[in-house]
Protein backbone atom coordinates (compact mmCIF):
# COMPACT_ATOMS: atom_id res chain seq x y z
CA UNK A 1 123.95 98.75 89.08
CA UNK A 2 124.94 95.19 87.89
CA UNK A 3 125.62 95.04 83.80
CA UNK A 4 127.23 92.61 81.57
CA UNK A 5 129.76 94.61 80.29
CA UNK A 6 129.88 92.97 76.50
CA UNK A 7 126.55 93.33 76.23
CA UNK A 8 126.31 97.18 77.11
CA UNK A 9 129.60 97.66 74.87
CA UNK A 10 126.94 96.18 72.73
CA UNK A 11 124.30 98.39 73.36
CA UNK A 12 126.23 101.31 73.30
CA UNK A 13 126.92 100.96 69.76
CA UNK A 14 123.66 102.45 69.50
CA UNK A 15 123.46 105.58 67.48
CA UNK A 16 122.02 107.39 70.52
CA UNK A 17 124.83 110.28 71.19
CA UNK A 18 125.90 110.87 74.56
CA UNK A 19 125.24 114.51 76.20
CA UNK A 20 127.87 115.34 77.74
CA UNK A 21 125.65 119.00 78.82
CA UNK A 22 122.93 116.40 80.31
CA UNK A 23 121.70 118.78 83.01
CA UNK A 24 119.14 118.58 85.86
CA UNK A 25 116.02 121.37 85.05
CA UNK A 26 113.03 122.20 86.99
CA UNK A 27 109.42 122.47 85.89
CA UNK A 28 107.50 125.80 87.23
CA UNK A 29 103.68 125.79 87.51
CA UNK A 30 101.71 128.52 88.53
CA UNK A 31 98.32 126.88 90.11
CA UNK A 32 99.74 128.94 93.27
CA UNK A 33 96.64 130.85 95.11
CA UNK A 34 99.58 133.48 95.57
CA UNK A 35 101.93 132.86 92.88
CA UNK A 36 105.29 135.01 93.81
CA UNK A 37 106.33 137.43 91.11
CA UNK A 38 108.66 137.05 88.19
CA UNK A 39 110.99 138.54 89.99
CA UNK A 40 110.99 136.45 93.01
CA UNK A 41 110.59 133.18 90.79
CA UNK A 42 113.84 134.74 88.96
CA UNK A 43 115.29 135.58 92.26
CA UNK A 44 114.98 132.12 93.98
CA UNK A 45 116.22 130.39 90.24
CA UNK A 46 119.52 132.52 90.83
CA UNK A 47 119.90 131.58 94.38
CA UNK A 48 119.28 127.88 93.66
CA UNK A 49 121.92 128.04 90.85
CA UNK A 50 119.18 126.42 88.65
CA UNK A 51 120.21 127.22 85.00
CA UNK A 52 117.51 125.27 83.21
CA UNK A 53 113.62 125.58 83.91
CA UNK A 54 110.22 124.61 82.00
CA UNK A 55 107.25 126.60 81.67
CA UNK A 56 103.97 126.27 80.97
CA UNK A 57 103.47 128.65 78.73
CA UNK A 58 105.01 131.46 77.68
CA UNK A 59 104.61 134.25 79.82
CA UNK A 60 105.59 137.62 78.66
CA UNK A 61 106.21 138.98 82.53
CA UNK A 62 108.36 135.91 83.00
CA UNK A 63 110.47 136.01 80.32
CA UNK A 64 111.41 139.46 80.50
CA UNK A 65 112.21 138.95 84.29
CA UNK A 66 114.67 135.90 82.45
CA UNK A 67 116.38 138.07 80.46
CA UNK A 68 120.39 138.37 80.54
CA UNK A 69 120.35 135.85 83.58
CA UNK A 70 121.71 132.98 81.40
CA UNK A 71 119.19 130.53 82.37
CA UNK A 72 118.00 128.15 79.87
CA UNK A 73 114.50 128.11 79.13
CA UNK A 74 112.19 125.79 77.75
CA UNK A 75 108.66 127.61 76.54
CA UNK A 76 105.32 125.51 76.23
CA UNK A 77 102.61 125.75 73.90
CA UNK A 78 99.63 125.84 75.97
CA UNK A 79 97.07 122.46 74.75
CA UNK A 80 94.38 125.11 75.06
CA UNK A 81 96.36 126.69 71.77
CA UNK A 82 97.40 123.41 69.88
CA UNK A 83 94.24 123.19 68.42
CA UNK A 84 94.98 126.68 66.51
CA UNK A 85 98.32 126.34 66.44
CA UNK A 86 97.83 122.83 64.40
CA UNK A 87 95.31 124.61 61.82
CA UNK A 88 97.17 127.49 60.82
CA UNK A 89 101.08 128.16 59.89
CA UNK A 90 100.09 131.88 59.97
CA UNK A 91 98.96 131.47 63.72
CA UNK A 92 102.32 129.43 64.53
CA UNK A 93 104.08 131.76 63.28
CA UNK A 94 102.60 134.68 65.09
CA UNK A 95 102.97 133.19 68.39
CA UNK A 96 106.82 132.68 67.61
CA UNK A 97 106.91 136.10 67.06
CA UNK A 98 105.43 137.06 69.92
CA UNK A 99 106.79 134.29 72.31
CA UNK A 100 110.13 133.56 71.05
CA UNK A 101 111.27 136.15 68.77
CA UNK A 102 110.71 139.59 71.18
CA UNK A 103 112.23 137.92 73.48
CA UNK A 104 115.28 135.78 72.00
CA UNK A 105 118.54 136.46 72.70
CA UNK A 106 117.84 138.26 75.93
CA UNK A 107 115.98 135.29 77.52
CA UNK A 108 117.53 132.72 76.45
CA UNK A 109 115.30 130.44 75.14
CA UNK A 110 116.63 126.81 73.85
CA UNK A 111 113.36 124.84 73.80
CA UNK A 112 109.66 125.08 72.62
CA UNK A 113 107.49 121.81 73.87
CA UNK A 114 104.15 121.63 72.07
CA UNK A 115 101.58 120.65 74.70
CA UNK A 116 101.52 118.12 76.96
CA UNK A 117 101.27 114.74 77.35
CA UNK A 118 98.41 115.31 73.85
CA UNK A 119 97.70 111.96 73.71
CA UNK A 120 96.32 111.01 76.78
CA UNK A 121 95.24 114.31 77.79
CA UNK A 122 93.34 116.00 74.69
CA UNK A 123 93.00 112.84 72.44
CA UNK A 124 91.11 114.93 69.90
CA UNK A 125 94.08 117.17 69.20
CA UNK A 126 96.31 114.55 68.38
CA UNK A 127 95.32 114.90 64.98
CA UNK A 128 97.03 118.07 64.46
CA UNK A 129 100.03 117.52 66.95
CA UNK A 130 102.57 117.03 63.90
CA UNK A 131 101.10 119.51 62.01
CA UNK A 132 101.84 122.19 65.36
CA UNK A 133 105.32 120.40 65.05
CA UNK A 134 105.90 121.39 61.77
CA UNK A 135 104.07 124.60 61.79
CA UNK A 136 106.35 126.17 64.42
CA UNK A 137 109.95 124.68 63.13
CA UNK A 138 108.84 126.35 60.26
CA UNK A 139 108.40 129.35 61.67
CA UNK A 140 111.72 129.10 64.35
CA UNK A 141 113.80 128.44 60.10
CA UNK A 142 111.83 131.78 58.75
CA UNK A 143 113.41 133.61 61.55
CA UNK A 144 116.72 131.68 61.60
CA UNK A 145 116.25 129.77 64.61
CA UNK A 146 115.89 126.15 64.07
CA UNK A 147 119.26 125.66 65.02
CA UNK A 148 119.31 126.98 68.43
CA UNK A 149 115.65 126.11 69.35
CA UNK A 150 114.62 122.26 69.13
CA UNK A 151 110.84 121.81 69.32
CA UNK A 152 109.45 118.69 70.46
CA UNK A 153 105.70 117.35 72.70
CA UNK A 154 106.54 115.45 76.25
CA UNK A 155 104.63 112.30 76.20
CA UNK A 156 103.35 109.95 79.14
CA UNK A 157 105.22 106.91 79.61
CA UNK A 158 101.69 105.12 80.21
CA UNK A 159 101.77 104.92 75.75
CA UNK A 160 104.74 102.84 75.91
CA UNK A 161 103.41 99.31 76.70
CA UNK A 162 104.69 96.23 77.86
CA UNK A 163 107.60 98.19 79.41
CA UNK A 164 109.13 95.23 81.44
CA UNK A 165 111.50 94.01 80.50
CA UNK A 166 112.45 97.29 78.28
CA UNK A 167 113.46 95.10 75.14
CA UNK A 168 109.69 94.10 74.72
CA UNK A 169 108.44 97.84 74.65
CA UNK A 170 106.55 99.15 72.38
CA UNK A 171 103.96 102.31 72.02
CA UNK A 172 100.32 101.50 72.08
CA UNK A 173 99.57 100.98 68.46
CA UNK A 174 96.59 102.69 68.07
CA UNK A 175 99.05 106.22 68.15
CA UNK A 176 101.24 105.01 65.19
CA UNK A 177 99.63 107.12 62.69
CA UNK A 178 100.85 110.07 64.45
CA UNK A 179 104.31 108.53 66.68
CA UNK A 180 105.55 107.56 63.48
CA UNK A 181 105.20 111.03 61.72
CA UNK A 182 106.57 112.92 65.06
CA UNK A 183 109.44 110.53 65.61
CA UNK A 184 110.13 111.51 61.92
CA UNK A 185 109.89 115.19 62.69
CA UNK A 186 112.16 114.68 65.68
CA UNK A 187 114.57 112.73 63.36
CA UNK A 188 114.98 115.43 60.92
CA UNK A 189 114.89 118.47 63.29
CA UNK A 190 117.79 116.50 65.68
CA UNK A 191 115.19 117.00 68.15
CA UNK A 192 114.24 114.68 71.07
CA UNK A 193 111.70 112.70 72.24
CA UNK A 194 110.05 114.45 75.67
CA UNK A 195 109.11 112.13 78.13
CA UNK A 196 106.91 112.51 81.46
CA UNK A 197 108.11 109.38 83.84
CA UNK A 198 106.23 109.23 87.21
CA UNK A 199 107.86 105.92 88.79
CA UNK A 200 105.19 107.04 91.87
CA UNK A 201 102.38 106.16 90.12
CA UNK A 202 104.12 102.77 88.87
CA UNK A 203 104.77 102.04 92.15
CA UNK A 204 101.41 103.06 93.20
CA UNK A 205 99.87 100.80 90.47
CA UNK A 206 101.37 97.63 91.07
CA UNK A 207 99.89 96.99 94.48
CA UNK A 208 102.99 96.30 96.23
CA UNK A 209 104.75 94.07 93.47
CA UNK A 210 107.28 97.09 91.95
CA UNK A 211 109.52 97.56 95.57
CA UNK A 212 109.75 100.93 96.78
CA UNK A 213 113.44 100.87 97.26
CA UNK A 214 113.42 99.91 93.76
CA UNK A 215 110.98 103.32 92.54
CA UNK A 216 113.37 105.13 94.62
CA UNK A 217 116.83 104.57 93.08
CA UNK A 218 118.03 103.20 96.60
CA UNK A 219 120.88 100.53 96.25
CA UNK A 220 119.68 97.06 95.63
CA UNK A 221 121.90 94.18 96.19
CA UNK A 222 122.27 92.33 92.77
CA UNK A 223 119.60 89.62 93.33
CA UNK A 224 117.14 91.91 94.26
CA UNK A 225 117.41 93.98 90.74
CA UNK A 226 115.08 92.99 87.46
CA UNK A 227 116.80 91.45 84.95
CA UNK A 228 115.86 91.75 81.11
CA UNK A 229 115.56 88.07 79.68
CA UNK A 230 115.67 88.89 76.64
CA UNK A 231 119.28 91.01 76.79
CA UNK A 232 120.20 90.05 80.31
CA UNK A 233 120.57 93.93 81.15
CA UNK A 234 120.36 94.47 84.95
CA UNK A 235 117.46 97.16 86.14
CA UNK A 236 118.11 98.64 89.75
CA UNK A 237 115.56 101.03 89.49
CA UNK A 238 112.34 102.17 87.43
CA UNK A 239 113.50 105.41 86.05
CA UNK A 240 115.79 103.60 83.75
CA UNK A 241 113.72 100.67 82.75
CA UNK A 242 111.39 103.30 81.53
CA UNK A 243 113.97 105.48 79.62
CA UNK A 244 115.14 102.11 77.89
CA UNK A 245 111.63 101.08 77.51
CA UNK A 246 111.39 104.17 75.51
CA UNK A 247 114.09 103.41 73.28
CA UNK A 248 113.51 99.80 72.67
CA UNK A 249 109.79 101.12 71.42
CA UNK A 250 111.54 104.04 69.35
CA UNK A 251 113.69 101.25 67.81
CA UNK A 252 110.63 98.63 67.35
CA UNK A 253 109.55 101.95 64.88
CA UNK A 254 112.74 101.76 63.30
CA UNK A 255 113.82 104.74 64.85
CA UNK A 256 117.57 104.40 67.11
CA UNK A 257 118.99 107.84 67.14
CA UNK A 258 116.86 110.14 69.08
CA UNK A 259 117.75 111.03 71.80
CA UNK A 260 115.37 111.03 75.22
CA UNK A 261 115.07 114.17 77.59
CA UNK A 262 112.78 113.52 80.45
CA UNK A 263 110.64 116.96 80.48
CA UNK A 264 108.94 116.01 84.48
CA UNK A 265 109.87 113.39 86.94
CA UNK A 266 109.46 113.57 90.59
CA UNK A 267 107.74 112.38 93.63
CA UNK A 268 105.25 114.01 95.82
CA UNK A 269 106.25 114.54 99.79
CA UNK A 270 102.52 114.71 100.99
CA UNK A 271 99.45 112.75 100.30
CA UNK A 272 96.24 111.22 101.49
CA UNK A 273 95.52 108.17 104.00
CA UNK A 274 95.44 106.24 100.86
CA UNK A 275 99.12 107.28 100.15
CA UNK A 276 101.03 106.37 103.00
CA UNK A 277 104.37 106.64 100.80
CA UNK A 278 103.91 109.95 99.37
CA UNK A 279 106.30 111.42 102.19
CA UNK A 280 108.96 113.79 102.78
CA UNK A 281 111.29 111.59 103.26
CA UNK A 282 110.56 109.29 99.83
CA UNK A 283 110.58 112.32 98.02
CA UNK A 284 114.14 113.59 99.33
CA UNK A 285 115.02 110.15 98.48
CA UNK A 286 113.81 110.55 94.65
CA UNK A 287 114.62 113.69 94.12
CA UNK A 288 118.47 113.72 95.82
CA UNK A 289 119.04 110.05 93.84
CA UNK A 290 117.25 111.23 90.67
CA UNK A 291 119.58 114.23 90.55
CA UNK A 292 122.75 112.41 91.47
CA UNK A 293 122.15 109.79 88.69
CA UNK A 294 121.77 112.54 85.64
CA UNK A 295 124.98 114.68 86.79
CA UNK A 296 127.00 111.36 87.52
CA UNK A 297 126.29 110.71 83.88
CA UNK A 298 125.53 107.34 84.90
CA UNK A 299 123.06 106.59 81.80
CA UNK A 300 120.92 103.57 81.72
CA UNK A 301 121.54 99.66 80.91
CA UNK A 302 120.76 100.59 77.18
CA UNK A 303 122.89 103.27 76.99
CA UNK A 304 125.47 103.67 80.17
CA UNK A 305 127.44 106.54 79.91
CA UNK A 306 124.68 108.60 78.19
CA UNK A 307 122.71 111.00 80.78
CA UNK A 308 119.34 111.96 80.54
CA UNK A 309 118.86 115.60 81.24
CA UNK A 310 115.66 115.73 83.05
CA UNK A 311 113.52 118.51 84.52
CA UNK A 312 112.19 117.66 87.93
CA UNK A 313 108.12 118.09 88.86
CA UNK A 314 108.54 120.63 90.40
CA UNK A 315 109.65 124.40 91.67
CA UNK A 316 106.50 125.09 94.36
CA UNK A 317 103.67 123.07 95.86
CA UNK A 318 100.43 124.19 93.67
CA UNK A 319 98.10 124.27 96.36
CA UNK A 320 95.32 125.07 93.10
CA UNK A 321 95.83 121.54 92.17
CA UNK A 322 92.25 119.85 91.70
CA UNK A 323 92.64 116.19 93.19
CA UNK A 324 94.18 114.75 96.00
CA UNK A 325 96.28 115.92 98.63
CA UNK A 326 99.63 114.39 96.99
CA UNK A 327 98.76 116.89 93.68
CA UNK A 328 99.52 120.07 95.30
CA UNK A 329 102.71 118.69 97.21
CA UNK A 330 104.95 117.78 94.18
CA UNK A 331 107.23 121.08 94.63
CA UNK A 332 110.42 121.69 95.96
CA UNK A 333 109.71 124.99 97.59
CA UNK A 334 106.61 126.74 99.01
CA UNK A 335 105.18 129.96 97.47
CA UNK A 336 107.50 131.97 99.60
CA UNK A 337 110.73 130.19 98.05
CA UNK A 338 111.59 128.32 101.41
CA UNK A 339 112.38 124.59 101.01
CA UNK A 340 109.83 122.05 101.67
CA UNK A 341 113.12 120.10 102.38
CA UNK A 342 117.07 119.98 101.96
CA UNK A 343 118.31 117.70 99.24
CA UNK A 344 120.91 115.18 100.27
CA UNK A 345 123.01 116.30 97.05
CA UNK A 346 126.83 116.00 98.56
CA UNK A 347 129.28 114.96 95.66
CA UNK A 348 126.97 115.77 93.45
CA UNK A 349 128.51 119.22 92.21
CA UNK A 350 126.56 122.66 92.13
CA UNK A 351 123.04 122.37 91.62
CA UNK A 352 120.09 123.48 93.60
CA UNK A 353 122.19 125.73 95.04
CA UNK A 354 126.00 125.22 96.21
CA UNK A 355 126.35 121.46 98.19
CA UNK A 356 123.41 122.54 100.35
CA UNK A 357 125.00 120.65 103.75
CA UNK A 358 127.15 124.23 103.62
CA UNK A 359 123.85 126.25 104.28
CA UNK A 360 121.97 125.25 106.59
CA UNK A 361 121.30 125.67 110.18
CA UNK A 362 120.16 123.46 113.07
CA UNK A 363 117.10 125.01 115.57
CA UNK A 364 114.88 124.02 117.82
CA UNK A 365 111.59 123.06 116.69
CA UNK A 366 108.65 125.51 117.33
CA UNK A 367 106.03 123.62 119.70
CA UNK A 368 108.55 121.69 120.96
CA UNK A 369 108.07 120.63 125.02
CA UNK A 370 110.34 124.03 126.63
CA UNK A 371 111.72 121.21 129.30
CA UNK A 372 113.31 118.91 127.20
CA UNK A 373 114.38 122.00 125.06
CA UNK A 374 116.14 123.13 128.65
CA UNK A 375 117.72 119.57 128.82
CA UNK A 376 118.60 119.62 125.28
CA UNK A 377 120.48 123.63 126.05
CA UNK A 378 121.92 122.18 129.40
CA UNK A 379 123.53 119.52 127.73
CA UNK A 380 124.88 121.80 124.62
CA UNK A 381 126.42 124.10 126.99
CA UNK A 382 127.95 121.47 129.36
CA UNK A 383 128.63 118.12 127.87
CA UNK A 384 128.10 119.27 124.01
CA UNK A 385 131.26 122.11 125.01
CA UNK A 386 129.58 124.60 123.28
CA UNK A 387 130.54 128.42 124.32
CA UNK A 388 127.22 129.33 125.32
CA UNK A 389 128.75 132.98 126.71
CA UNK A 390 126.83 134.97 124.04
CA UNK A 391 123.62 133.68 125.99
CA UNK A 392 124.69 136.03 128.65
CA UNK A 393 122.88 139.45 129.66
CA UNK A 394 124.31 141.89 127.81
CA UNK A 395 125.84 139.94 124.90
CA UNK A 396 124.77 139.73 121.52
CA UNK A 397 122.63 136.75 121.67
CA UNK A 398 120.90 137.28 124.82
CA UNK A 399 117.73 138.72 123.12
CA UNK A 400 115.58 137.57 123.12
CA UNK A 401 115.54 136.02 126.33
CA UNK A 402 113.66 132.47 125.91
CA UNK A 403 114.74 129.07 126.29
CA UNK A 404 113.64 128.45 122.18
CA UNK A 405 115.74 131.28 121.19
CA UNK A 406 118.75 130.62 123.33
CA UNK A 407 118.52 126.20 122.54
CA UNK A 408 118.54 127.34 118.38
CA UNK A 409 121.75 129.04 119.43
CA UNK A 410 123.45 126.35 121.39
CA UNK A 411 122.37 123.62 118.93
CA UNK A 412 123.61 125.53 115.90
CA UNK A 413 126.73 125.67 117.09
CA UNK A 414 126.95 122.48 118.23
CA UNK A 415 125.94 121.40 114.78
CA UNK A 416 128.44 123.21 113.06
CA UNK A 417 131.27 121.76 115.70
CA UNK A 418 130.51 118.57 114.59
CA UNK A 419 130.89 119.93 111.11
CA UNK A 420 126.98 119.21 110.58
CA UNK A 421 127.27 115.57 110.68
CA UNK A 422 124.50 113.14 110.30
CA UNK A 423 122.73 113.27 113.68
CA UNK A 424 124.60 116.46 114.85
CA UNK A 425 121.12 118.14 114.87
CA UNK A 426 118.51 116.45 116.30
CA UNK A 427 118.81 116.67 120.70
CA UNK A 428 115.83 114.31 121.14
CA UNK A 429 113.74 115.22 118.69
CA UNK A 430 113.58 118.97 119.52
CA UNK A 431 115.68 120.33 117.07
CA UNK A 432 115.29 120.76 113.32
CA UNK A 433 117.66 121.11 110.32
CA UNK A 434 116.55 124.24 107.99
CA UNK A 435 117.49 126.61 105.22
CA UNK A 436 116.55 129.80 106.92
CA UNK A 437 119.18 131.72 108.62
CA UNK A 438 118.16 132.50 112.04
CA UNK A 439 120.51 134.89 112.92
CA UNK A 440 119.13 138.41 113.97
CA UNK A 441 120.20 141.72 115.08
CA UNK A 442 124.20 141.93 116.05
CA UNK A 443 123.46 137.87 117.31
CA UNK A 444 125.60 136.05 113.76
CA UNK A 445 125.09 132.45 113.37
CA UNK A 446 128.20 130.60 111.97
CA UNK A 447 127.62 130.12 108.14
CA UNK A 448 125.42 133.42 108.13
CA UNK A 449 126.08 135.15 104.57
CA UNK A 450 122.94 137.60 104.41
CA UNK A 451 120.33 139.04 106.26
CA UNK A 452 118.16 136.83 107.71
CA UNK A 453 115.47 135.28 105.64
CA UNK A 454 117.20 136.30 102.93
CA UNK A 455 117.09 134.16 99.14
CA UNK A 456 120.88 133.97 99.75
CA UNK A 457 119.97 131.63 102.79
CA UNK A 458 117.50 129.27 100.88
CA UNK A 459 119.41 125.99 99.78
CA UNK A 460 118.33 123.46 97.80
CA UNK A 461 115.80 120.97 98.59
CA UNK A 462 116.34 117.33 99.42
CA UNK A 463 114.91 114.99 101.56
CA UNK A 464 111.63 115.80 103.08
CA UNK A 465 108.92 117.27 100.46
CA UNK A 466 105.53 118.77 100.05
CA UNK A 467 104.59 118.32 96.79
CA UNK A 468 102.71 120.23 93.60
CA UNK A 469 101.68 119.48 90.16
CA UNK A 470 101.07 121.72 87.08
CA UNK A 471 101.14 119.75 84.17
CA UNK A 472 98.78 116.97 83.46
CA UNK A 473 100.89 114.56 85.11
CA UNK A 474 98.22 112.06 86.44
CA UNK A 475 97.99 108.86 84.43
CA UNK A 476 95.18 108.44 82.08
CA UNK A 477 94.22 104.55 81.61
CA UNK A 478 91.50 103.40 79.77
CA UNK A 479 90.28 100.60 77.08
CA UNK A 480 93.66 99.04 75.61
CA UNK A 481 95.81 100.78 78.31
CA UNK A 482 94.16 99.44 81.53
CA UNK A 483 94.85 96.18 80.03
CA UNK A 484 98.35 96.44 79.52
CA UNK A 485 98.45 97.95 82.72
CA UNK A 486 97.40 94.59 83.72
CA UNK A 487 100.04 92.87 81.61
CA UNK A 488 102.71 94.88 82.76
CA UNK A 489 101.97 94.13 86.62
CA UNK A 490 101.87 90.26 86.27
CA UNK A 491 105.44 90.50 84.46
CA UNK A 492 106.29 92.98 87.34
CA UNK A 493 105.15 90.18 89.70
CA UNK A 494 107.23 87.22 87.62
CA UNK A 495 110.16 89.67 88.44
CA UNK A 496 110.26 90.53 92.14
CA UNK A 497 108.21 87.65 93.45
């Protein structure tokens, strides 16, 4: 990303601390028509090597099946309960008791987010959203708490107006009488502001003027990224001119030291006709980039060097979803914990499971044509030099005895010969890269560390995605917002046209 280096030095003077813990989390819905149990969810979490998750709500089945695993969890005040939550410090307080309290230290609980996206969702709540704030710090400082548990409400970036450029930001003002009190409360707890940033639905929005190379944190050459007039900061992608938007409106409110967390961001890998770029392969893109920007500790124009920890939308296609098709593909596994696709996370360190290129398998595609799957084996086990002799009656991989069975073999281990390079696995279209381990009976595939099917076996997902949504996510526009909306697509248009 191209920056003017005095003016971040600049910038970074800002009293926004860095996080050197910024960490990639993952939201979990449960608008599954056969949500897996606790114990599986908790199961697939520890196989993924995903130490930091968001829920919904606070589940008493699944935090007990959290306990003494380590992983971080973030518990949600339902927007069904703000309303009594808001109107009584005696209620707060009993649901900290029984949501936080029985359960802390055990599960390991380091955040409480009060509803969800309140604003746009439940307007008629918002009234009492500071007063839930307050009510339930109060109650995390009665039972000594506060320090470990920060308490905060994820907001939709759609309030922040005028976003581009970022130094012209501010929140629609028609929410000031209660930003300014929570940005207060989030001041004086050393909380942080949560913020939902779908850069799918800005793209989706502008009608072709935002890029999609530029929504999906793909390199842009530097005359191809927005530049901020007003501070000449460079923009290569819309996740960060959102986060900066964020804090340019926080500072228009006189408020410069909180710090952002982004509580969803994601893309969906499945949609309608009408959403011809809600694809596998865009949301591999996202996802892989997204993840690789946070634990690079990259940070934004405003702030470079300063990650945003960030939880991604999310942990399993919600096939529940009201909506369209691209609602219930936002996840990153199906309900039986296999990947809707395998992250491209190399160099990015241990996340999602360990670098996932060093767990998975190449085999041949079911429904594929069984003659070019023959010419696909003939050519493993001539040309390709693989040792195709445990194919032969008798030995280990011989059952069972079809050409599908036999060309997964072959093109495995031709695969891992070429030390799974890029286009090591594909044979003309017949074969398929994937997380399951196909190896069966006494016939052991090379990389095989469990039985097969196994959670061991599952790796992280990455670039091909079917999609779900849990939280609220959509965009709500209307009145004031719509035109903004407006506003902020004509600048988009001044930008990239």
């Amino acid at each position: 990303m191209a920056v003017l280096i005095l003016l971040l030095l600049l910038f970074a003077a800002s009293a926004v601390a860095a996080d050197e813990d910024a960490f990639i989390g993952v939201n979990i819905g449960t608008d599954l028509s056969d949500m897996p149990h606790p114990t599986q969810v908790v199961a697939l979490l520890k196989a993924q090597q995903i130490r930091h998750i968001r829920l919904y709500n606070a589940d008493r089945a699944m935090l007990l099946a959290l306990a003494n695993t380590g992983i971080q969890v973030m518990v949600s005040v339902p927007n069904e309960q703000l309303l009594g939550i808001g109107q009584s410090n005696s209620t707060a307080a009993n649901w900290i008791s029984h949501n936080v309290v029985a359960h802390y230290p055990a599960t390991n609980i380091t955040a409480i987010s009060i509803g969800s996206e309140v604003l746009t969702t439940i307007p008629n709540a918002a009234t009492v959203l500071v007063n839930a704030l307050k009510f339930i710090h109060s109650a995390l400082v009665a039972s000594n708490l506060d320090r470990q548990i920060k308490v905060s409400t994820p907001i939709s970036s759609s309030i922040i107006l005028d976003s581009f450029p970022p130094s012209q930001a501010f929140f629609n003002r028609s929410w000031n009488p209660v930003l300014v009190p929570m940005l207060n409360f989030l001041q004086s707890t050393g909380s942080y502001l949560m913020l939902n940033i779908y850069p799918y639905y800005d793209y989706m929005q502008s009608n072709g003027v935002i890029p999609l190379d530029y929504s999906l944190f793909k390199p842009l050459p530097p005359n191809k990224e927005a530049v901020d007039a007003n501070t000449l900061l460079h923009y290569s992608n819309v996740f960060d001119a959102m986060v900066d938007a964020a804090y340019f409106a926080m500072g228009f409110l006189n408020f410069t030291n909180i710090p952002v967390m982004v509580t969803e961001s994601g893309w969906p890998s499945k949609g309608d006709s009408n959403e011809p770029d809600a694809t596998s392969e865009n949301a591999n893109t996202y996802n892989s980039n997204l993840i690789r920007h946070v634990l690079n500790k990259t940070g934004t124009p405003k702030h470079p060097g300063i990650a945003v920890s960030t939880y991604i939308y999310e942990l399993y296609n919600e096939d529940m979803k009201p909506g369209p098709v691209s609602e219930k593909n936002w996840g990153l596994f199906d309900a039986n914990g296999a990947p809707i696709y395998i992250l491209h996370l190399t160099g990015s360190g241990m996340v999602l499971a360990n670098d996932t290129t060093n767990q998975t398998y190449c085999t041949a595609r079911d429904g594929a044509d069984p003659k070019m799957l023959q010419a696909a084996l003939d050519w493993a086990c001539g040309p390709g030099k693989v040792d195709c002799s445990p194919l032969l009656q008798g030995e280990p991989c011989y059952e069972p005895d079809n050409v599908l069975s036999h060309a997964t073999y072959a093109f495995d281990t031709y695969y891992n010969q070429m030390r799974k390079s890029s286009g090591s696995c594909d044979f003309n279209g017949v074969a398929a890269i994937t997380t399951t381990d196909p190896s069966h009976g006494s016939c052991i595939f090379a990389g095989s560390v469990g039985k097969n099917g196994s959670l061991v076996n599952i790796t992280a997902p990455s670039m091909n995605s079917t999609s779900s949504d849990s939280s609220g996510h959509s965009i709500h526009i209307s009145g004031l917002t719509s035109i903004f909306m407006v506003i902020r697509v004509l600048i988009w248009s001044l930008v990239f046209l």
